[in-house]
C-alpha atoms as a PDB file:
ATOM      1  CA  UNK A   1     -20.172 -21.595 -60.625  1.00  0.00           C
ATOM      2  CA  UNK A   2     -22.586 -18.735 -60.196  1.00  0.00           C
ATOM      3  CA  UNK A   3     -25.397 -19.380 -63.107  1.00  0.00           C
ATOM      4  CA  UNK A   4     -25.798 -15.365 -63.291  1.00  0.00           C
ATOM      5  CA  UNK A   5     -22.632 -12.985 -64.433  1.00  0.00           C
ATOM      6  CA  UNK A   6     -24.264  -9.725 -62.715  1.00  0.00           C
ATOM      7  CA  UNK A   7     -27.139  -9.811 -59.837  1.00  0.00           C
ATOM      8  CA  UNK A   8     -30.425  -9.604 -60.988  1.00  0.00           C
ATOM      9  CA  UNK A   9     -32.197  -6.611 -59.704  1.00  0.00           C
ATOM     10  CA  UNK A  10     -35.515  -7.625 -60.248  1.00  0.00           C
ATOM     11  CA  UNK A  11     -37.515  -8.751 -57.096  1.00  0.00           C
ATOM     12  CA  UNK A  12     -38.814 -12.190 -56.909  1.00  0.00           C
ATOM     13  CA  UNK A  13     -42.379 -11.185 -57.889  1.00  0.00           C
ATOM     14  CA  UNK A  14     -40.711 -10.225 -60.657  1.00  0.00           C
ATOM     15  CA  UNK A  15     -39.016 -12.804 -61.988  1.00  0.00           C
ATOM     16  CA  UNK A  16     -41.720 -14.971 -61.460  1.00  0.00           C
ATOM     17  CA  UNK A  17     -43.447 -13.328 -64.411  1.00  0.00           C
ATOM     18  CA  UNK A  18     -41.345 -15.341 -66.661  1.00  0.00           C
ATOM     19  CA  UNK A  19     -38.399 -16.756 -65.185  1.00  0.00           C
ATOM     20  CA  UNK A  20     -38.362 -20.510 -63.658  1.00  0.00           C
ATOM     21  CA  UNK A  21     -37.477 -19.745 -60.454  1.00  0.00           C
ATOM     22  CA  UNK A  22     -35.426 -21.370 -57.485  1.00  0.00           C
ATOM     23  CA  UNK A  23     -35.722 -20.814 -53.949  1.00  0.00           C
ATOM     24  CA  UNK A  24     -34.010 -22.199 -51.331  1.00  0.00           C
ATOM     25  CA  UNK A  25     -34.022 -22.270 -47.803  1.00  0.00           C
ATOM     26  CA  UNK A  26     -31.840 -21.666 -44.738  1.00  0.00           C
ATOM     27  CA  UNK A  27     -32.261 -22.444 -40.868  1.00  0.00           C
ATOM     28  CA  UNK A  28     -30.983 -20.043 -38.588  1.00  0.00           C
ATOM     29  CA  UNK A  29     -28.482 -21.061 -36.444  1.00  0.00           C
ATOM     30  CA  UNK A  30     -28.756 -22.076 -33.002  1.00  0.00           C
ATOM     31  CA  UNK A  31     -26.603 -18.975 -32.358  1.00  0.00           C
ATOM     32  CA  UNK A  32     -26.900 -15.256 -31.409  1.00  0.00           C
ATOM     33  CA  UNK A  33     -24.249 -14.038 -33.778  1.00  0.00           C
ATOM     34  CA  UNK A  34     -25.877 -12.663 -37.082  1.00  0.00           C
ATOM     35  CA  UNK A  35     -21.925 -13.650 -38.501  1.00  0.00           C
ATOM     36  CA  UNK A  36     -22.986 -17.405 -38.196  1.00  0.00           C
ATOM     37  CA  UNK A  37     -26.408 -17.142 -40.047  1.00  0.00           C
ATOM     38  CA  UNK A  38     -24.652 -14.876 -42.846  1.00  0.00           C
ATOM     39  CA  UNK A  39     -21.791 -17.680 -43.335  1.00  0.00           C
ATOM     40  CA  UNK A  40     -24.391 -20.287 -43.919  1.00  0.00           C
ATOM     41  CA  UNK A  41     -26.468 -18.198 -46.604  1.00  0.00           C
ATOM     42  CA  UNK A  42     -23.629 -16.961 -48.092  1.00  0.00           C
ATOM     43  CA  UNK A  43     -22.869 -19.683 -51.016  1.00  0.00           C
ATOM     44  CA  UNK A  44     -26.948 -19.078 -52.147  1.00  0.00           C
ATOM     45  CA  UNK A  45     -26.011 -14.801 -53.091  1.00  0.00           C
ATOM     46  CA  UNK A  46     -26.635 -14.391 -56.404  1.00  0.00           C
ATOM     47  CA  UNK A  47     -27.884 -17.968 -57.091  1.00  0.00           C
ATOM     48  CA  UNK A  48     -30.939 -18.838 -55.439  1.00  0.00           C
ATOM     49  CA  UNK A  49     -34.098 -16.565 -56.517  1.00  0.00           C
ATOM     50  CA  UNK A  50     -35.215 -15.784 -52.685  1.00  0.00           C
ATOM     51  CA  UNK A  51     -33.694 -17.391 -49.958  1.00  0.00           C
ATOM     52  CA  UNK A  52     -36.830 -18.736 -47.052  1.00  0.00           C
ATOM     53  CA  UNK A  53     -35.445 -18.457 -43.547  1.00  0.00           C
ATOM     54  CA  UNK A  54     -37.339 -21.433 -41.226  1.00  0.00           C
ATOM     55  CA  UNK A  55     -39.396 -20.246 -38.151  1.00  0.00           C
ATOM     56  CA  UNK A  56     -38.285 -22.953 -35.240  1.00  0.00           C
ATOM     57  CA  UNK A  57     -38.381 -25.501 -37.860  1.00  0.00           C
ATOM     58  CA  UNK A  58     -38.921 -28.985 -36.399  1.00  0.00           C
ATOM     59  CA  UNK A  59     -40.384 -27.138 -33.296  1.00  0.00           C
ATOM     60  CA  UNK A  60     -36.587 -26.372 -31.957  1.00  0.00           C
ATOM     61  CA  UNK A  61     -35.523 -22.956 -31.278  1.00  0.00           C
ATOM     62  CA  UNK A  62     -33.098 -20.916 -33.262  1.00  0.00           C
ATOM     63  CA  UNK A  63     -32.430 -17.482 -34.082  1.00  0.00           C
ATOM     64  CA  UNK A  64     -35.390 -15.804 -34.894  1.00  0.00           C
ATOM     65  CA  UNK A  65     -36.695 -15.904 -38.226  1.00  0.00           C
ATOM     66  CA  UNK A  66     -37.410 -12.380 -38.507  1.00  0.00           C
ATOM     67  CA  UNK A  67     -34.368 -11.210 -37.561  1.00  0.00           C
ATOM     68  CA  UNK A  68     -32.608 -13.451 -39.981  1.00  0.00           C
ATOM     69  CA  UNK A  69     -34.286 -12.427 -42.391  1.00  0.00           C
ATOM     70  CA  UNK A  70     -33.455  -8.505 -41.904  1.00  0.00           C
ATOM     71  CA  UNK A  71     -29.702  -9.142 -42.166  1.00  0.00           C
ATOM     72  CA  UNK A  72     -30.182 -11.275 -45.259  1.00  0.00           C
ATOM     73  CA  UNK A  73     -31.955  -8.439 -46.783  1.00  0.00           C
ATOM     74  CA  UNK A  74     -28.903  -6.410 -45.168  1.00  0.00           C
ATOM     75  CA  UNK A  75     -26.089  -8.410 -46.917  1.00  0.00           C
ATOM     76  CA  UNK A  76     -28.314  -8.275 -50.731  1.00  0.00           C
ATOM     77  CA  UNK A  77     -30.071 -11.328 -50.425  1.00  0.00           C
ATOM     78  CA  UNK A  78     -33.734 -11.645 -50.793  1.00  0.00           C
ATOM     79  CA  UNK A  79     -35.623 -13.546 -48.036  1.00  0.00           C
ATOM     80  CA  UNK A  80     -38.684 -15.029 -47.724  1.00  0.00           C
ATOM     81  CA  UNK A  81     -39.920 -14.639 -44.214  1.00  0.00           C
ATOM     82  CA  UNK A  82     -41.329 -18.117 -42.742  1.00  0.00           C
ATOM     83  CA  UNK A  83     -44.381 -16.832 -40.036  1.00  0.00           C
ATOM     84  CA  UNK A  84     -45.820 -19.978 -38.043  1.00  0.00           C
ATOM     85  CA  UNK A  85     -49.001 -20.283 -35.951  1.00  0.00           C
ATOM     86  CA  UNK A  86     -47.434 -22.171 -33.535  1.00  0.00           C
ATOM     87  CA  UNK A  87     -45.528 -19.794 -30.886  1.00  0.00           C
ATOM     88  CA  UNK A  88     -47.457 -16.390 -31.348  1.00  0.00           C
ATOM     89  CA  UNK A  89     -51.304 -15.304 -30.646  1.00  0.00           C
ATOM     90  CA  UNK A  90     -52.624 -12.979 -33.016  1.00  0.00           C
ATOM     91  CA  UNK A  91     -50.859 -10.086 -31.380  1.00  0.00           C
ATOM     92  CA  UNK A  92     -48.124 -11.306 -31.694  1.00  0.00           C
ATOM     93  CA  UNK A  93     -48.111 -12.013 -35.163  1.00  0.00           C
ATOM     94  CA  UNK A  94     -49.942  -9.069 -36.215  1.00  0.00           C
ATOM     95  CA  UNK A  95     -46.630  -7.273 -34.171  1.00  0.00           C
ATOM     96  CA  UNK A  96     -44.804  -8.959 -36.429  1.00  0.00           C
ATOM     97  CA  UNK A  97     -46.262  -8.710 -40.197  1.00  0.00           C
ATOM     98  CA  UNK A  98     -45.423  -4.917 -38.944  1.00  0.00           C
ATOM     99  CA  UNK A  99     -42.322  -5.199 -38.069  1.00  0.00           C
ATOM    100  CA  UNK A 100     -41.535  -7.511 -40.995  1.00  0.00           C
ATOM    101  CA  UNK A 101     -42.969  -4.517 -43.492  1.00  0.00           C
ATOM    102  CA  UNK A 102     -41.038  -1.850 -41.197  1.00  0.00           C
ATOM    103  CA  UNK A 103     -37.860  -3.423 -42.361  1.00  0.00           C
ATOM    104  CA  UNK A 104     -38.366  -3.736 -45.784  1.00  0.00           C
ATOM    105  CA  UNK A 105     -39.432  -7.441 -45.886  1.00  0.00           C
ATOM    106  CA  UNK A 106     -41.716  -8.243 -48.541  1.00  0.00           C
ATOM    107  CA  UNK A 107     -42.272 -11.956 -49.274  1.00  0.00           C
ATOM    108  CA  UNK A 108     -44.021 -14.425 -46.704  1.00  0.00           C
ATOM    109  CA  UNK A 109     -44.577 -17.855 -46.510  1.00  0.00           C
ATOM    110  CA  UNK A 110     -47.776 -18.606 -43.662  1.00  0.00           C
ATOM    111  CA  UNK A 111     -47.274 -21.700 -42.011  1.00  0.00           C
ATOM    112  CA  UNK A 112     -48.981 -23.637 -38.984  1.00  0.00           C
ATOM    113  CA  UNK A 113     -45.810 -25.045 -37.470  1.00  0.00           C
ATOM    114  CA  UNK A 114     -44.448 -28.049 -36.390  1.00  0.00           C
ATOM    115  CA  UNK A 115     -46.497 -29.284 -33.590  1.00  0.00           C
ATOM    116  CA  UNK A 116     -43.821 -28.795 -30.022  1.00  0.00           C
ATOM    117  CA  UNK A 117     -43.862 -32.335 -29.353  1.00  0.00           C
ATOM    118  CA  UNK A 118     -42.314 -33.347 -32.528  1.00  0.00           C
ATOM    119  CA  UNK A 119     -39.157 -30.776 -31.312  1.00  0.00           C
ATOM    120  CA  UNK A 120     -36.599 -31.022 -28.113  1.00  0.00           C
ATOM    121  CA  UNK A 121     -39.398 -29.253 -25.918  1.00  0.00           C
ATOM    122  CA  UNK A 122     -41.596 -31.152 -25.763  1.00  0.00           C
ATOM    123  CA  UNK A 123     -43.697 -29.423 -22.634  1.00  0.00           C
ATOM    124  CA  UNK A 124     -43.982 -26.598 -24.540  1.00  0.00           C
ATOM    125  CA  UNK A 125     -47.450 -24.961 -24.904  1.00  0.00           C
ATOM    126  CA  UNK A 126     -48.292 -24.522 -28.487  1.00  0.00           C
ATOM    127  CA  UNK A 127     -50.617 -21.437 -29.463  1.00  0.00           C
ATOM    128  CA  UNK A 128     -52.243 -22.097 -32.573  1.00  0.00           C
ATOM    129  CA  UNK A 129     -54.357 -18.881 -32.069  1.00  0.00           C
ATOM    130  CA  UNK A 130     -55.198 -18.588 -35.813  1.00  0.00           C
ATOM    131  CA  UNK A 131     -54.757 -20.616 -38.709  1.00  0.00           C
ATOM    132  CA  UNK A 132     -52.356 -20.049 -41.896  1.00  0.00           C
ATOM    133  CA  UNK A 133     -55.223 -18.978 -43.903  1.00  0.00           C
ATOM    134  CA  UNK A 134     -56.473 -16.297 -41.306  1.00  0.00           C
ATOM    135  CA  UNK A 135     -53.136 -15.160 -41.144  1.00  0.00           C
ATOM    136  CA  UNK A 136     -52.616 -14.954 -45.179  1.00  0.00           C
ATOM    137  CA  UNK A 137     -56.206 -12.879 -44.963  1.00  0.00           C
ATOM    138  CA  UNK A 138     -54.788 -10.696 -42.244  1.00  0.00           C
ATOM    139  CA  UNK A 139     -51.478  -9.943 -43.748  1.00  0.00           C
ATOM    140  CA  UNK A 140     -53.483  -9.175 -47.339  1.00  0.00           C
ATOM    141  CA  UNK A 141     -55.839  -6.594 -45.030  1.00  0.00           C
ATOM    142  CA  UNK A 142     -53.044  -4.639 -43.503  1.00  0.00           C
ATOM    143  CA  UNK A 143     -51.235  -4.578 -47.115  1.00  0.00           C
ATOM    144  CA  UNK A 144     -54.546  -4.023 -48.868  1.00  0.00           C
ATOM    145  CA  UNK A 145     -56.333  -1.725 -46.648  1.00  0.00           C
ATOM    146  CA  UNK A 146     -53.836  -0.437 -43.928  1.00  0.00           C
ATOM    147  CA  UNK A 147     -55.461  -1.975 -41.230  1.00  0.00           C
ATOM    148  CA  UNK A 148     -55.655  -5.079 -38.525  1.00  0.00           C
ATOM    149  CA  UNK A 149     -58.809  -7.532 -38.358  1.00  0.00           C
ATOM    150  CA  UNK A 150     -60.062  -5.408 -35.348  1.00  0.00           C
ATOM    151  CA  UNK A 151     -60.674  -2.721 -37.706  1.00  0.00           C
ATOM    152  CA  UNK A 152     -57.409  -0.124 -36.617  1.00  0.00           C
ATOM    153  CA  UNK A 153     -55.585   1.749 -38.821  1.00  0.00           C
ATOM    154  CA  UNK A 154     -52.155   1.322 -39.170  1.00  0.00           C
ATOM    155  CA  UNK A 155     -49.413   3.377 -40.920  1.00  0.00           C
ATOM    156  CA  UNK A 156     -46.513   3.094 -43.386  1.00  0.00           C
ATOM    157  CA  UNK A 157     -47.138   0.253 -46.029  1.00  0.00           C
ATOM    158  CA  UNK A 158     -46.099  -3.434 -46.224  1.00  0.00           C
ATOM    159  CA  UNK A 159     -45.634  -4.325 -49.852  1.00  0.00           C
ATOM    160  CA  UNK A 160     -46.457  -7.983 -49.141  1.00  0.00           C
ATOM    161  CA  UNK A 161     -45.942 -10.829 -51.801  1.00  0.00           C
ATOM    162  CA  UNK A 162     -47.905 -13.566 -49.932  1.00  0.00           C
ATOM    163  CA  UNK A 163     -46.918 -17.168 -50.119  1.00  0.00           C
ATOM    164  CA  UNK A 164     -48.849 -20.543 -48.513  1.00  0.00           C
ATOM    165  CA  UNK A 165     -47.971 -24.275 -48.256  1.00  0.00           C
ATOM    166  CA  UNK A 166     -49.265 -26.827 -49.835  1.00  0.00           C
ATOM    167  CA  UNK A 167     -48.908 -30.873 -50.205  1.00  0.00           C
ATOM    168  CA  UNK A 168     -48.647 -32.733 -54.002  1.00  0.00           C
ATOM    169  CA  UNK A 169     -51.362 -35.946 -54.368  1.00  0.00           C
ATOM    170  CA  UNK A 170     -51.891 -38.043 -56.916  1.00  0.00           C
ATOM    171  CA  UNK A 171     -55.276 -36.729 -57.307  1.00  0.00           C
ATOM    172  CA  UNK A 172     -58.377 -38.661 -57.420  1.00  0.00           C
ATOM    173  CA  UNK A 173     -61.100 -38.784 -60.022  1.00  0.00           C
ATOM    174  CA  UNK A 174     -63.254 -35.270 -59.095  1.00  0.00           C
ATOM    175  CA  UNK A 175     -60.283 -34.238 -56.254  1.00  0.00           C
ATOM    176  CA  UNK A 176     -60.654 -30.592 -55.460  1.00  0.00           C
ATOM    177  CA  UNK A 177     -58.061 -28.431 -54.183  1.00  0.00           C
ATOM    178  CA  UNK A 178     -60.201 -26.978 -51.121  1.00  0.00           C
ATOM    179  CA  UNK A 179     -57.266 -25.785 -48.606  1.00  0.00           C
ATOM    180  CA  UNK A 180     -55.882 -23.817 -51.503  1.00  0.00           C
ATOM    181  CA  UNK A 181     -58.452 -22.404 -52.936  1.00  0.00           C
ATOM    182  CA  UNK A 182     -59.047 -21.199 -49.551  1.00  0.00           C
ATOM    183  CA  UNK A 183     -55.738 -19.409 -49.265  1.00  0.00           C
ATOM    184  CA  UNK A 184     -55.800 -18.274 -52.599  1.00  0.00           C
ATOM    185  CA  UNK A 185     -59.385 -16.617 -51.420  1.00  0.00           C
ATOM    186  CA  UNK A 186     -57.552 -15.292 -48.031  1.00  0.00           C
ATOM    187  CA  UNK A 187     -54.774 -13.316 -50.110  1.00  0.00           C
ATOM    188  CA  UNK A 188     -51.742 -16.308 -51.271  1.00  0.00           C
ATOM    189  CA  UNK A 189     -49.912 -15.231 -54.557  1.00  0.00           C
ATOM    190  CA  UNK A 190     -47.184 -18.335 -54.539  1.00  0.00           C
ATOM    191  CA  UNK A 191     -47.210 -21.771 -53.325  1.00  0.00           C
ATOM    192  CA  UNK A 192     -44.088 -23.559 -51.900  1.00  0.00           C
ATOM    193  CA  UNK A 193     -44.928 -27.460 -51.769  1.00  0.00           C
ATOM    194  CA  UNK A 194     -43.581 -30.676 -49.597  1.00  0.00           C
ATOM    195  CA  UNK A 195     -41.019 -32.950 -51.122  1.00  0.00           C
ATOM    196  CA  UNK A 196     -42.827 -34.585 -54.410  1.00  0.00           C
ATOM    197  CA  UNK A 197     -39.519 -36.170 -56.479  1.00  0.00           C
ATOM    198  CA  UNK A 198     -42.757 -37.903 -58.922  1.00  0.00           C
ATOM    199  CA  UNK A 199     -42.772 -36.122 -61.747  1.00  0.00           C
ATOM    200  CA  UNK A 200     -45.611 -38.169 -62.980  1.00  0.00           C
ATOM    201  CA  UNK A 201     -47.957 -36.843 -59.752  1.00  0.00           C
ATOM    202  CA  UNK A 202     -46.503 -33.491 -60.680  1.00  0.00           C
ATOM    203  CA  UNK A 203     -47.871 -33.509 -63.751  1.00  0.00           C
ATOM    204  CA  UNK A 204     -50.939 -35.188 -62.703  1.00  0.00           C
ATOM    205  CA  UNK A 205     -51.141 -32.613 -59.561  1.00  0.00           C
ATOM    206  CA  UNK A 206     -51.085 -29.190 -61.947  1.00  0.00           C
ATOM    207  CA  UNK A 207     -53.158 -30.218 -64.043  1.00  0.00           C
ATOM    208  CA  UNK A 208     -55.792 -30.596 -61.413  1.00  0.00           C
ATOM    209  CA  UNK A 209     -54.845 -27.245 -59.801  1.00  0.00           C
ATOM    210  CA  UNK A 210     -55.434 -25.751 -63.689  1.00  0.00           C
ATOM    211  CA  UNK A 211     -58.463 -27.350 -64.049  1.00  0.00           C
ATOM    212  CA  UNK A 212     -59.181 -25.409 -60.658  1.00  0.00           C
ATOM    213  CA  UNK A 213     -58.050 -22.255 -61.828  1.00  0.00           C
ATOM    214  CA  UNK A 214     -55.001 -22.407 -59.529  1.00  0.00           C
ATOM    215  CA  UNK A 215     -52.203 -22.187 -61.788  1.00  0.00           C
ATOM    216  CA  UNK A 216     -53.366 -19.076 -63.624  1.00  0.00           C
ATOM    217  CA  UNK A 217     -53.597 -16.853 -60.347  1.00  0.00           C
ATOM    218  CA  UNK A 218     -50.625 -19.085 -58.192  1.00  0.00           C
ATOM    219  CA  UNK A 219     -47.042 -19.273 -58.942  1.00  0.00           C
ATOM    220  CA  UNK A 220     -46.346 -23.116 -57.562  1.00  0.00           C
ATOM    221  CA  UNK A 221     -43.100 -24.054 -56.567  1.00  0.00           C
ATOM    222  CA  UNK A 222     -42.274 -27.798 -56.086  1.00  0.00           C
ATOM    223  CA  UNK A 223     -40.443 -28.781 -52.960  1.00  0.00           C
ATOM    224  CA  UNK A 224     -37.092 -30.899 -53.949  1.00  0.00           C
ATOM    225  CA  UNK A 225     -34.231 -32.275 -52.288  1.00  0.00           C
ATOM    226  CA  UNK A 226     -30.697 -33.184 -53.209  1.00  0.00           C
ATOM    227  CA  UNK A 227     -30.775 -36.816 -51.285  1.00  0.00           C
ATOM    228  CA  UNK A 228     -28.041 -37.699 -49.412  1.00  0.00           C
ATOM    229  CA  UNK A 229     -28.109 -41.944 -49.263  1.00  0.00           C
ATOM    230  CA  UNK A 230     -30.809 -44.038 -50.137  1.00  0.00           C
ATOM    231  CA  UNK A 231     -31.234 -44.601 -46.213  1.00  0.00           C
ATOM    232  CA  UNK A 232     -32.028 -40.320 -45.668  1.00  0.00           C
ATOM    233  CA  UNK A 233     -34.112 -40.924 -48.655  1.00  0.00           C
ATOM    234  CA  UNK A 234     -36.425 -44.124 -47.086  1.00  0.00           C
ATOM    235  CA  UNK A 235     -35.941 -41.813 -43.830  1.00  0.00           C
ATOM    236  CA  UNK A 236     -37.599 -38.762 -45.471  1.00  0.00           C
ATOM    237  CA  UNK A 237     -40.706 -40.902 -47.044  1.00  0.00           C
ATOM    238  CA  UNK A 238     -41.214 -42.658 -43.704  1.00  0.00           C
ATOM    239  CA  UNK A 239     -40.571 -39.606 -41.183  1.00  0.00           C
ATOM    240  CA  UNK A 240     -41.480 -35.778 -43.043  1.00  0.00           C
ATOM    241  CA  UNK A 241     -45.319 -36.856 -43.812  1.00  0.00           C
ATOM    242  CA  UNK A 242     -46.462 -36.166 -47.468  1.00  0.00           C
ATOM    243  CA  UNK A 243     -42.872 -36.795 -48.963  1.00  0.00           C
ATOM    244  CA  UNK A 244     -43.206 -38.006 -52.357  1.00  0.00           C
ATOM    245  CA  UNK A 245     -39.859 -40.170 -53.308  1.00  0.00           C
ATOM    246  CA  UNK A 246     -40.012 -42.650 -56.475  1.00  0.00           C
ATOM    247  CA  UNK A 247     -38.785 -45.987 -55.626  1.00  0.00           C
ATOM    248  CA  UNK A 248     -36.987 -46.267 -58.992  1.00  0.00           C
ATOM    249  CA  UNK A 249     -34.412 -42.885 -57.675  1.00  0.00           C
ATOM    250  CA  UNK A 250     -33.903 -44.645 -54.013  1.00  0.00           C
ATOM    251  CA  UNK A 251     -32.584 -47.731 -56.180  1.00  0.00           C
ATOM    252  CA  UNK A 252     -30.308 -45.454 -57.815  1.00  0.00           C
ATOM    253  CA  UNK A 253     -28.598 -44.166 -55.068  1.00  0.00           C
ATOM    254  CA  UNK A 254     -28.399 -47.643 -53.442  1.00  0.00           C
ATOM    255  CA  UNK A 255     -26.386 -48.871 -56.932  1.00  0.00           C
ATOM    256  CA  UNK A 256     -24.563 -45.702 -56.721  1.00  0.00           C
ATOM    257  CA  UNK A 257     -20.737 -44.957 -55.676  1.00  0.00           C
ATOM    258  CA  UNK A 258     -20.912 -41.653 -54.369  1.00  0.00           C
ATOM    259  CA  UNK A 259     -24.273 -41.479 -53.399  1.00  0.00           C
ATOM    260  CA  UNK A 260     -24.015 -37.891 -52.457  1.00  0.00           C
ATOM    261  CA  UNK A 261     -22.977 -37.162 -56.129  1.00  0.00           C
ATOM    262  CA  UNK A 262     -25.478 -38.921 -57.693  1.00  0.00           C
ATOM    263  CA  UNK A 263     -28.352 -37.206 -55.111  1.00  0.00           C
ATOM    264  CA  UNK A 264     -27.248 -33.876 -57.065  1.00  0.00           C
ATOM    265  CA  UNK A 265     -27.524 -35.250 -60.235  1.00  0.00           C
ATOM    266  CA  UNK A 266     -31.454 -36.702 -59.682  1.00  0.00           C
ATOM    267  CA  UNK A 267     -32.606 -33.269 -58.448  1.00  0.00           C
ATOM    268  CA  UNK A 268     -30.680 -31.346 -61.796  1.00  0.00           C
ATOM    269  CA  UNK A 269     -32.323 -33.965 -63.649  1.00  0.00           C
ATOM    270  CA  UNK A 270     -35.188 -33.373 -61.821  1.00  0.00           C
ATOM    271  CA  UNK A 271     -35.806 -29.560 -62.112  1.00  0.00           C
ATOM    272  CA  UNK A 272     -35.115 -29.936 -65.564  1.00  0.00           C
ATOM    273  CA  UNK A 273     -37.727 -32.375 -65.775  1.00  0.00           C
ATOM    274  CA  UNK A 274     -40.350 -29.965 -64.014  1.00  0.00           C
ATOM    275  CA  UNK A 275     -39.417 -27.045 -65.607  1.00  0.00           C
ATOM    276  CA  UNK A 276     -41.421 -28.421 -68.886  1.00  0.00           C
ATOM    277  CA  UNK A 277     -44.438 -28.828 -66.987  1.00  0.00           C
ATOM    278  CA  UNK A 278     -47.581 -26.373 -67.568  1.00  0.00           C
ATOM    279  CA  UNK A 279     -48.346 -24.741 -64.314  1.00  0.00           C
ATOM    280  CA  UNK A 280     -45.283 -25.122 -62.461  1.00  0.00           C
ATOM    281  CA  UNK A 281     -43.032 -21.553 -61.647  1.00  0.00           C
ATOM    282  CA  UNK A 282     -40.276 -23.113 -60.129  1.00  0.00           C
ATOM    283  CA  UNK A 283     -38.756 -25.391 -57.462  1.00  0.00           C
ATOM    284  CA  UNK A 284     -37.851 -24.794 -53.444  1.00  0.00           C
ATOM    285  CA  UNK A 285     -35.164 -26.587 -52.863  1.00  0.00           C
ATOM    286  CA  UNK A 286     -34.786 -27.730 -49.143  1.00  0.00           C
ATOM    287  CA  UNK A 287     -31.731 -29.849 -47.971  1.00  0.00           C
ATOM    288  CA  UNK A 288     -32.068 -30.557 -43.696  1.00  0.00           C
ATOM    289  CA  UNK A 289     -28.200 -31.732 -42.931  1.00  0.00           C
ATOM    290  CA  UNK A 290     -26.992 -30.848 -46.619  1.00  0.00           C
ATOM    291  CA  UNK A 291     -27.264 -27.280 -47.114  1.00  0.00           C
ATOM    292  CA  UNK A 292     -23.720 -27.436 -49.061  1.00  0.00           C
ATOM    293  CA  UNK A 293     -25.336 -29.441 -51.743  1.00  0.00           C
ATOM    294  CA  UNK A 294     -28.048 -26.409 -52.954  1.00  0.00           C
ATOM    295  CA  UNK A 295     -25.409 -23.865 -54.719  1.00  0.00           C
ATOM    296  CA  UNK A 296     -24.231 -26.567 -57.154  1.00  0.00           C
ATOM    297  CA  UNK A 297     -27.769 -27.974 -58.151  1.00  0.00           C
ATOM    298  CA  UNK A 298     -28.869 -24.300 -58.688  1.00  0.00           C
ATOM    299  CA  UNK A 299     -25.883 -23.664 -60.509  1.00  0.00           C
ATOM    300  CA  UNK A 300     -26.141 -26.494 -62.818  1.00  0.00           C
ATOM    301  CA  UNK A 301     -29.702 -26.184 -63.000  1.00  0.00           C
ATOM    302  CA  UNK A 302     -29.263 -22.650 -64.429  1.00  0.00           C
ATOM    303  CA  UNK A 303     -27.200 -23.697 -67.405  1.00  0.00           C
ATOM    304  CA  UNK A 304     -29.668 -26.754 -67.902  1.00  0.00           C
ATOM    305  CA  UNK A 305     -32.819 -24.916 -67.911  1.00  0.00           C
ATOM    306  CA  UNK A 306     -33.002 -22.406 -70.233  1.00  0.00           C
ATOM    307  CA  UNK A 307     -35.987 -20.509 -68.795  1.00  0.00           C
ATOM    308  CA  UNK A 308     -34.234 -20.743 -65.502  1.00  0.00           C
ATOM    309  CA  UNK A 309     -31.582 -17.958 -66.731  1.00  0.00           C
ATOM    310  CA  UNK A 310     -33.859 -15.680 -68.200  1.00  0.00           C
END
C-alpha cells in the first residue's frame, strides 16, 4: 500500500522543488503517553510528505504540539510544527521557536488559533500577544540573523522552513491577496490552505496568487478532506468557516452506498485533479474523526499522480 518502495531521504523543502507533495496532519492525543500519539501517526511513515501536528486544535487541550512533534521526528517521520497565537505571549513563543530548533525541528506552520470559546474551556483567557505574521517575521529573524525582536543574540541555529495559512476565494475582479503578501513579506516559504474541494475556485484562486507573484516564491498546498457522509460534509460547509464543498460531490455521497468509500474516491479524484493546476505544490490532507481514511488516499494518490512519486 505504501506509494514509495524505500523512504525518501530528502527533506520536505526538498521535495517541494519538484515533487507534488502531500501532507497530512495528526492531533495529539488527549494523553500523556508519547506510545498513543506514535500509534496514531504510524500508518502516515513513509507515505505522507510531512506530517503537521495541531496546537490545541479546536481550542481543547492535548498533548503538546511541540513535544509531539520531537518524537515524530524521533520515530523518522517529518513534522511540521503547528505554533498558535492563542495560549503563549511572545516569550513564550519566542521560548519555543528555540526549543523547536534545539530539537532539530525545522518546518512551521504560524497560526492564530482557535478562539477558547469555540473549545470545552470556554473561560479561558486567550493571549493573542502577536499575530501569525509577527510571529513568521520573528521566527525568519532568529533563523536569519540569530537573534529575537528585542535585538539579543541567540546561539545554535534553527534551520526554519516557514509555513502560513491561508483561505481559497473565488476571487473578485481586481482581488488582491493582501494577508499573504504580508506573510510572504514577514518570512512564509509554503502555504497550507482551508478545505476548498472546487477545483474551479482553485484554478481561479492561483491564478490570482500568480498574477500576484505568489506562486513563484510560495509552495501552496490545498487543504482536502476524505468526507465521511454527505451530512459531515453539509456539517463542514456550515460549521469550519471558509470550507469550500461543491454541491455536485455532497449529491454524490448522498446517492452513494458506502459513503465512506466513495469520500476516498472524490479526494483521489480530487488531488489528481489539482495536481494539473499551475501554481499548486501539493495538497494537506486533514480528516477530524477519520484519520484512518488518509494512508489509502495518499497511497492511491501516489500511483495516480505521476509527479506525486517523483
Amino acid at each position: 500500500m505504501n506509494g514509495q518502495s524505500t523512504p525518501d531521504p530528502r527533506t520536505f523543502a526538498e521535495k517541494l522543488g519538484g515533487r507534488f507533495v502531500m501532507t497530512a496532519e495528526v492531533a495529539p492525543p488527549l494523553s500523556c503517553d508519547a506510545r498513543d500519539l506514535l500509534a496514531k501517526a504510524a500508518p502516515l511513515s513513509g507515505l505522507a510528505d510531512a506530517v503537521n501536528v495541531t496546537d490545541g486544535a479546536g481550542a481543547r487541550a492535548h498533548m503538546s504540539a511541540l513535544a509531539s512533534a520531537s518524537l515524530l521526528l524521533g520515530a523518522g517521520m517529518e513534522p511540521i510544527l503547528q505554533l498558535t497565537c492563542r495560549d503563549r505571549n511572545r516569550i513564550a513563543l519566542q521560548s519555543d521557536l528555540m526549543g523547536a530548533a534545539a530539537l532539530g525541528i525545522r518546518n512551521l506552520l504560524v497560526l492564530t488559533g482557535d478562539d477558547p470559546k469555540a473549545g470545552d474551556q470556554p473561560d479561558a483567557k486567550p493571549v493573542f500577544d502577536v499575530d501569525s505574521k509577527t510571529l513568521i517575521e520573528t521566527a525568519r529573524r532568529l533563523r536569519d540573523e540569530g537573534e529575537l525582536p528585542n535585538g539579543r543574540k541567540v546561539a545554535g541555529e534553527a534551520a526554519f522552513f516557514l509555513g502560513a495559512a491561508d483561505m481559497p476565494i473565488d476571487p473578485p475582479g481586481g482581488w488582491q491577496p493582501k494577508p499573504l503578501i504580508a506573510k510572504m513579506a514577514a518570512g512564509a516559504q509554503f502555504v497550507q490552505t482551508q478545505f476548498c474541494m472546487d477545483a474551479g475556485i482553485v484554478r481561479r484562486y492561483a491564478a490570482a496568487l500568480a498574477q500576484a507573484g505568489l506562486t513563484q516564491k510560495l509552495a501552496i498546498l490545498i487543504g482536502v478532506n476524505p468526507l465521511r457522509s454527505a451530512k459531515s460534509a453539509q456539517w463542514m460547509k456550515k460549521n469550519l468557516f471558509g470550507t469550500i464543498i461543491p454541491d455536485a460531490f455532497v449529491a454524490r455521497m448522498e446517492k452513494a452506498e458506502d459513503p465512506a468509500r466513495e469520500g476516498i474516491q472524490i479526494c483521489v479524484e480530487f488531488i489528481e485533479e489539482l495536481s494539473t493546476i499551475p501554481g499548486i505544490a501539493g495538497v494537506h490532507i486533514m480528516a477530524p474523526g477519520n484519520d484512518t481514511a488518509i494512508p489509502e488516499v495518499i497511497a492511491q494518490a501516489r500511483r495516480r499522480v505521476p509527479k506525486a512519486a517523483i
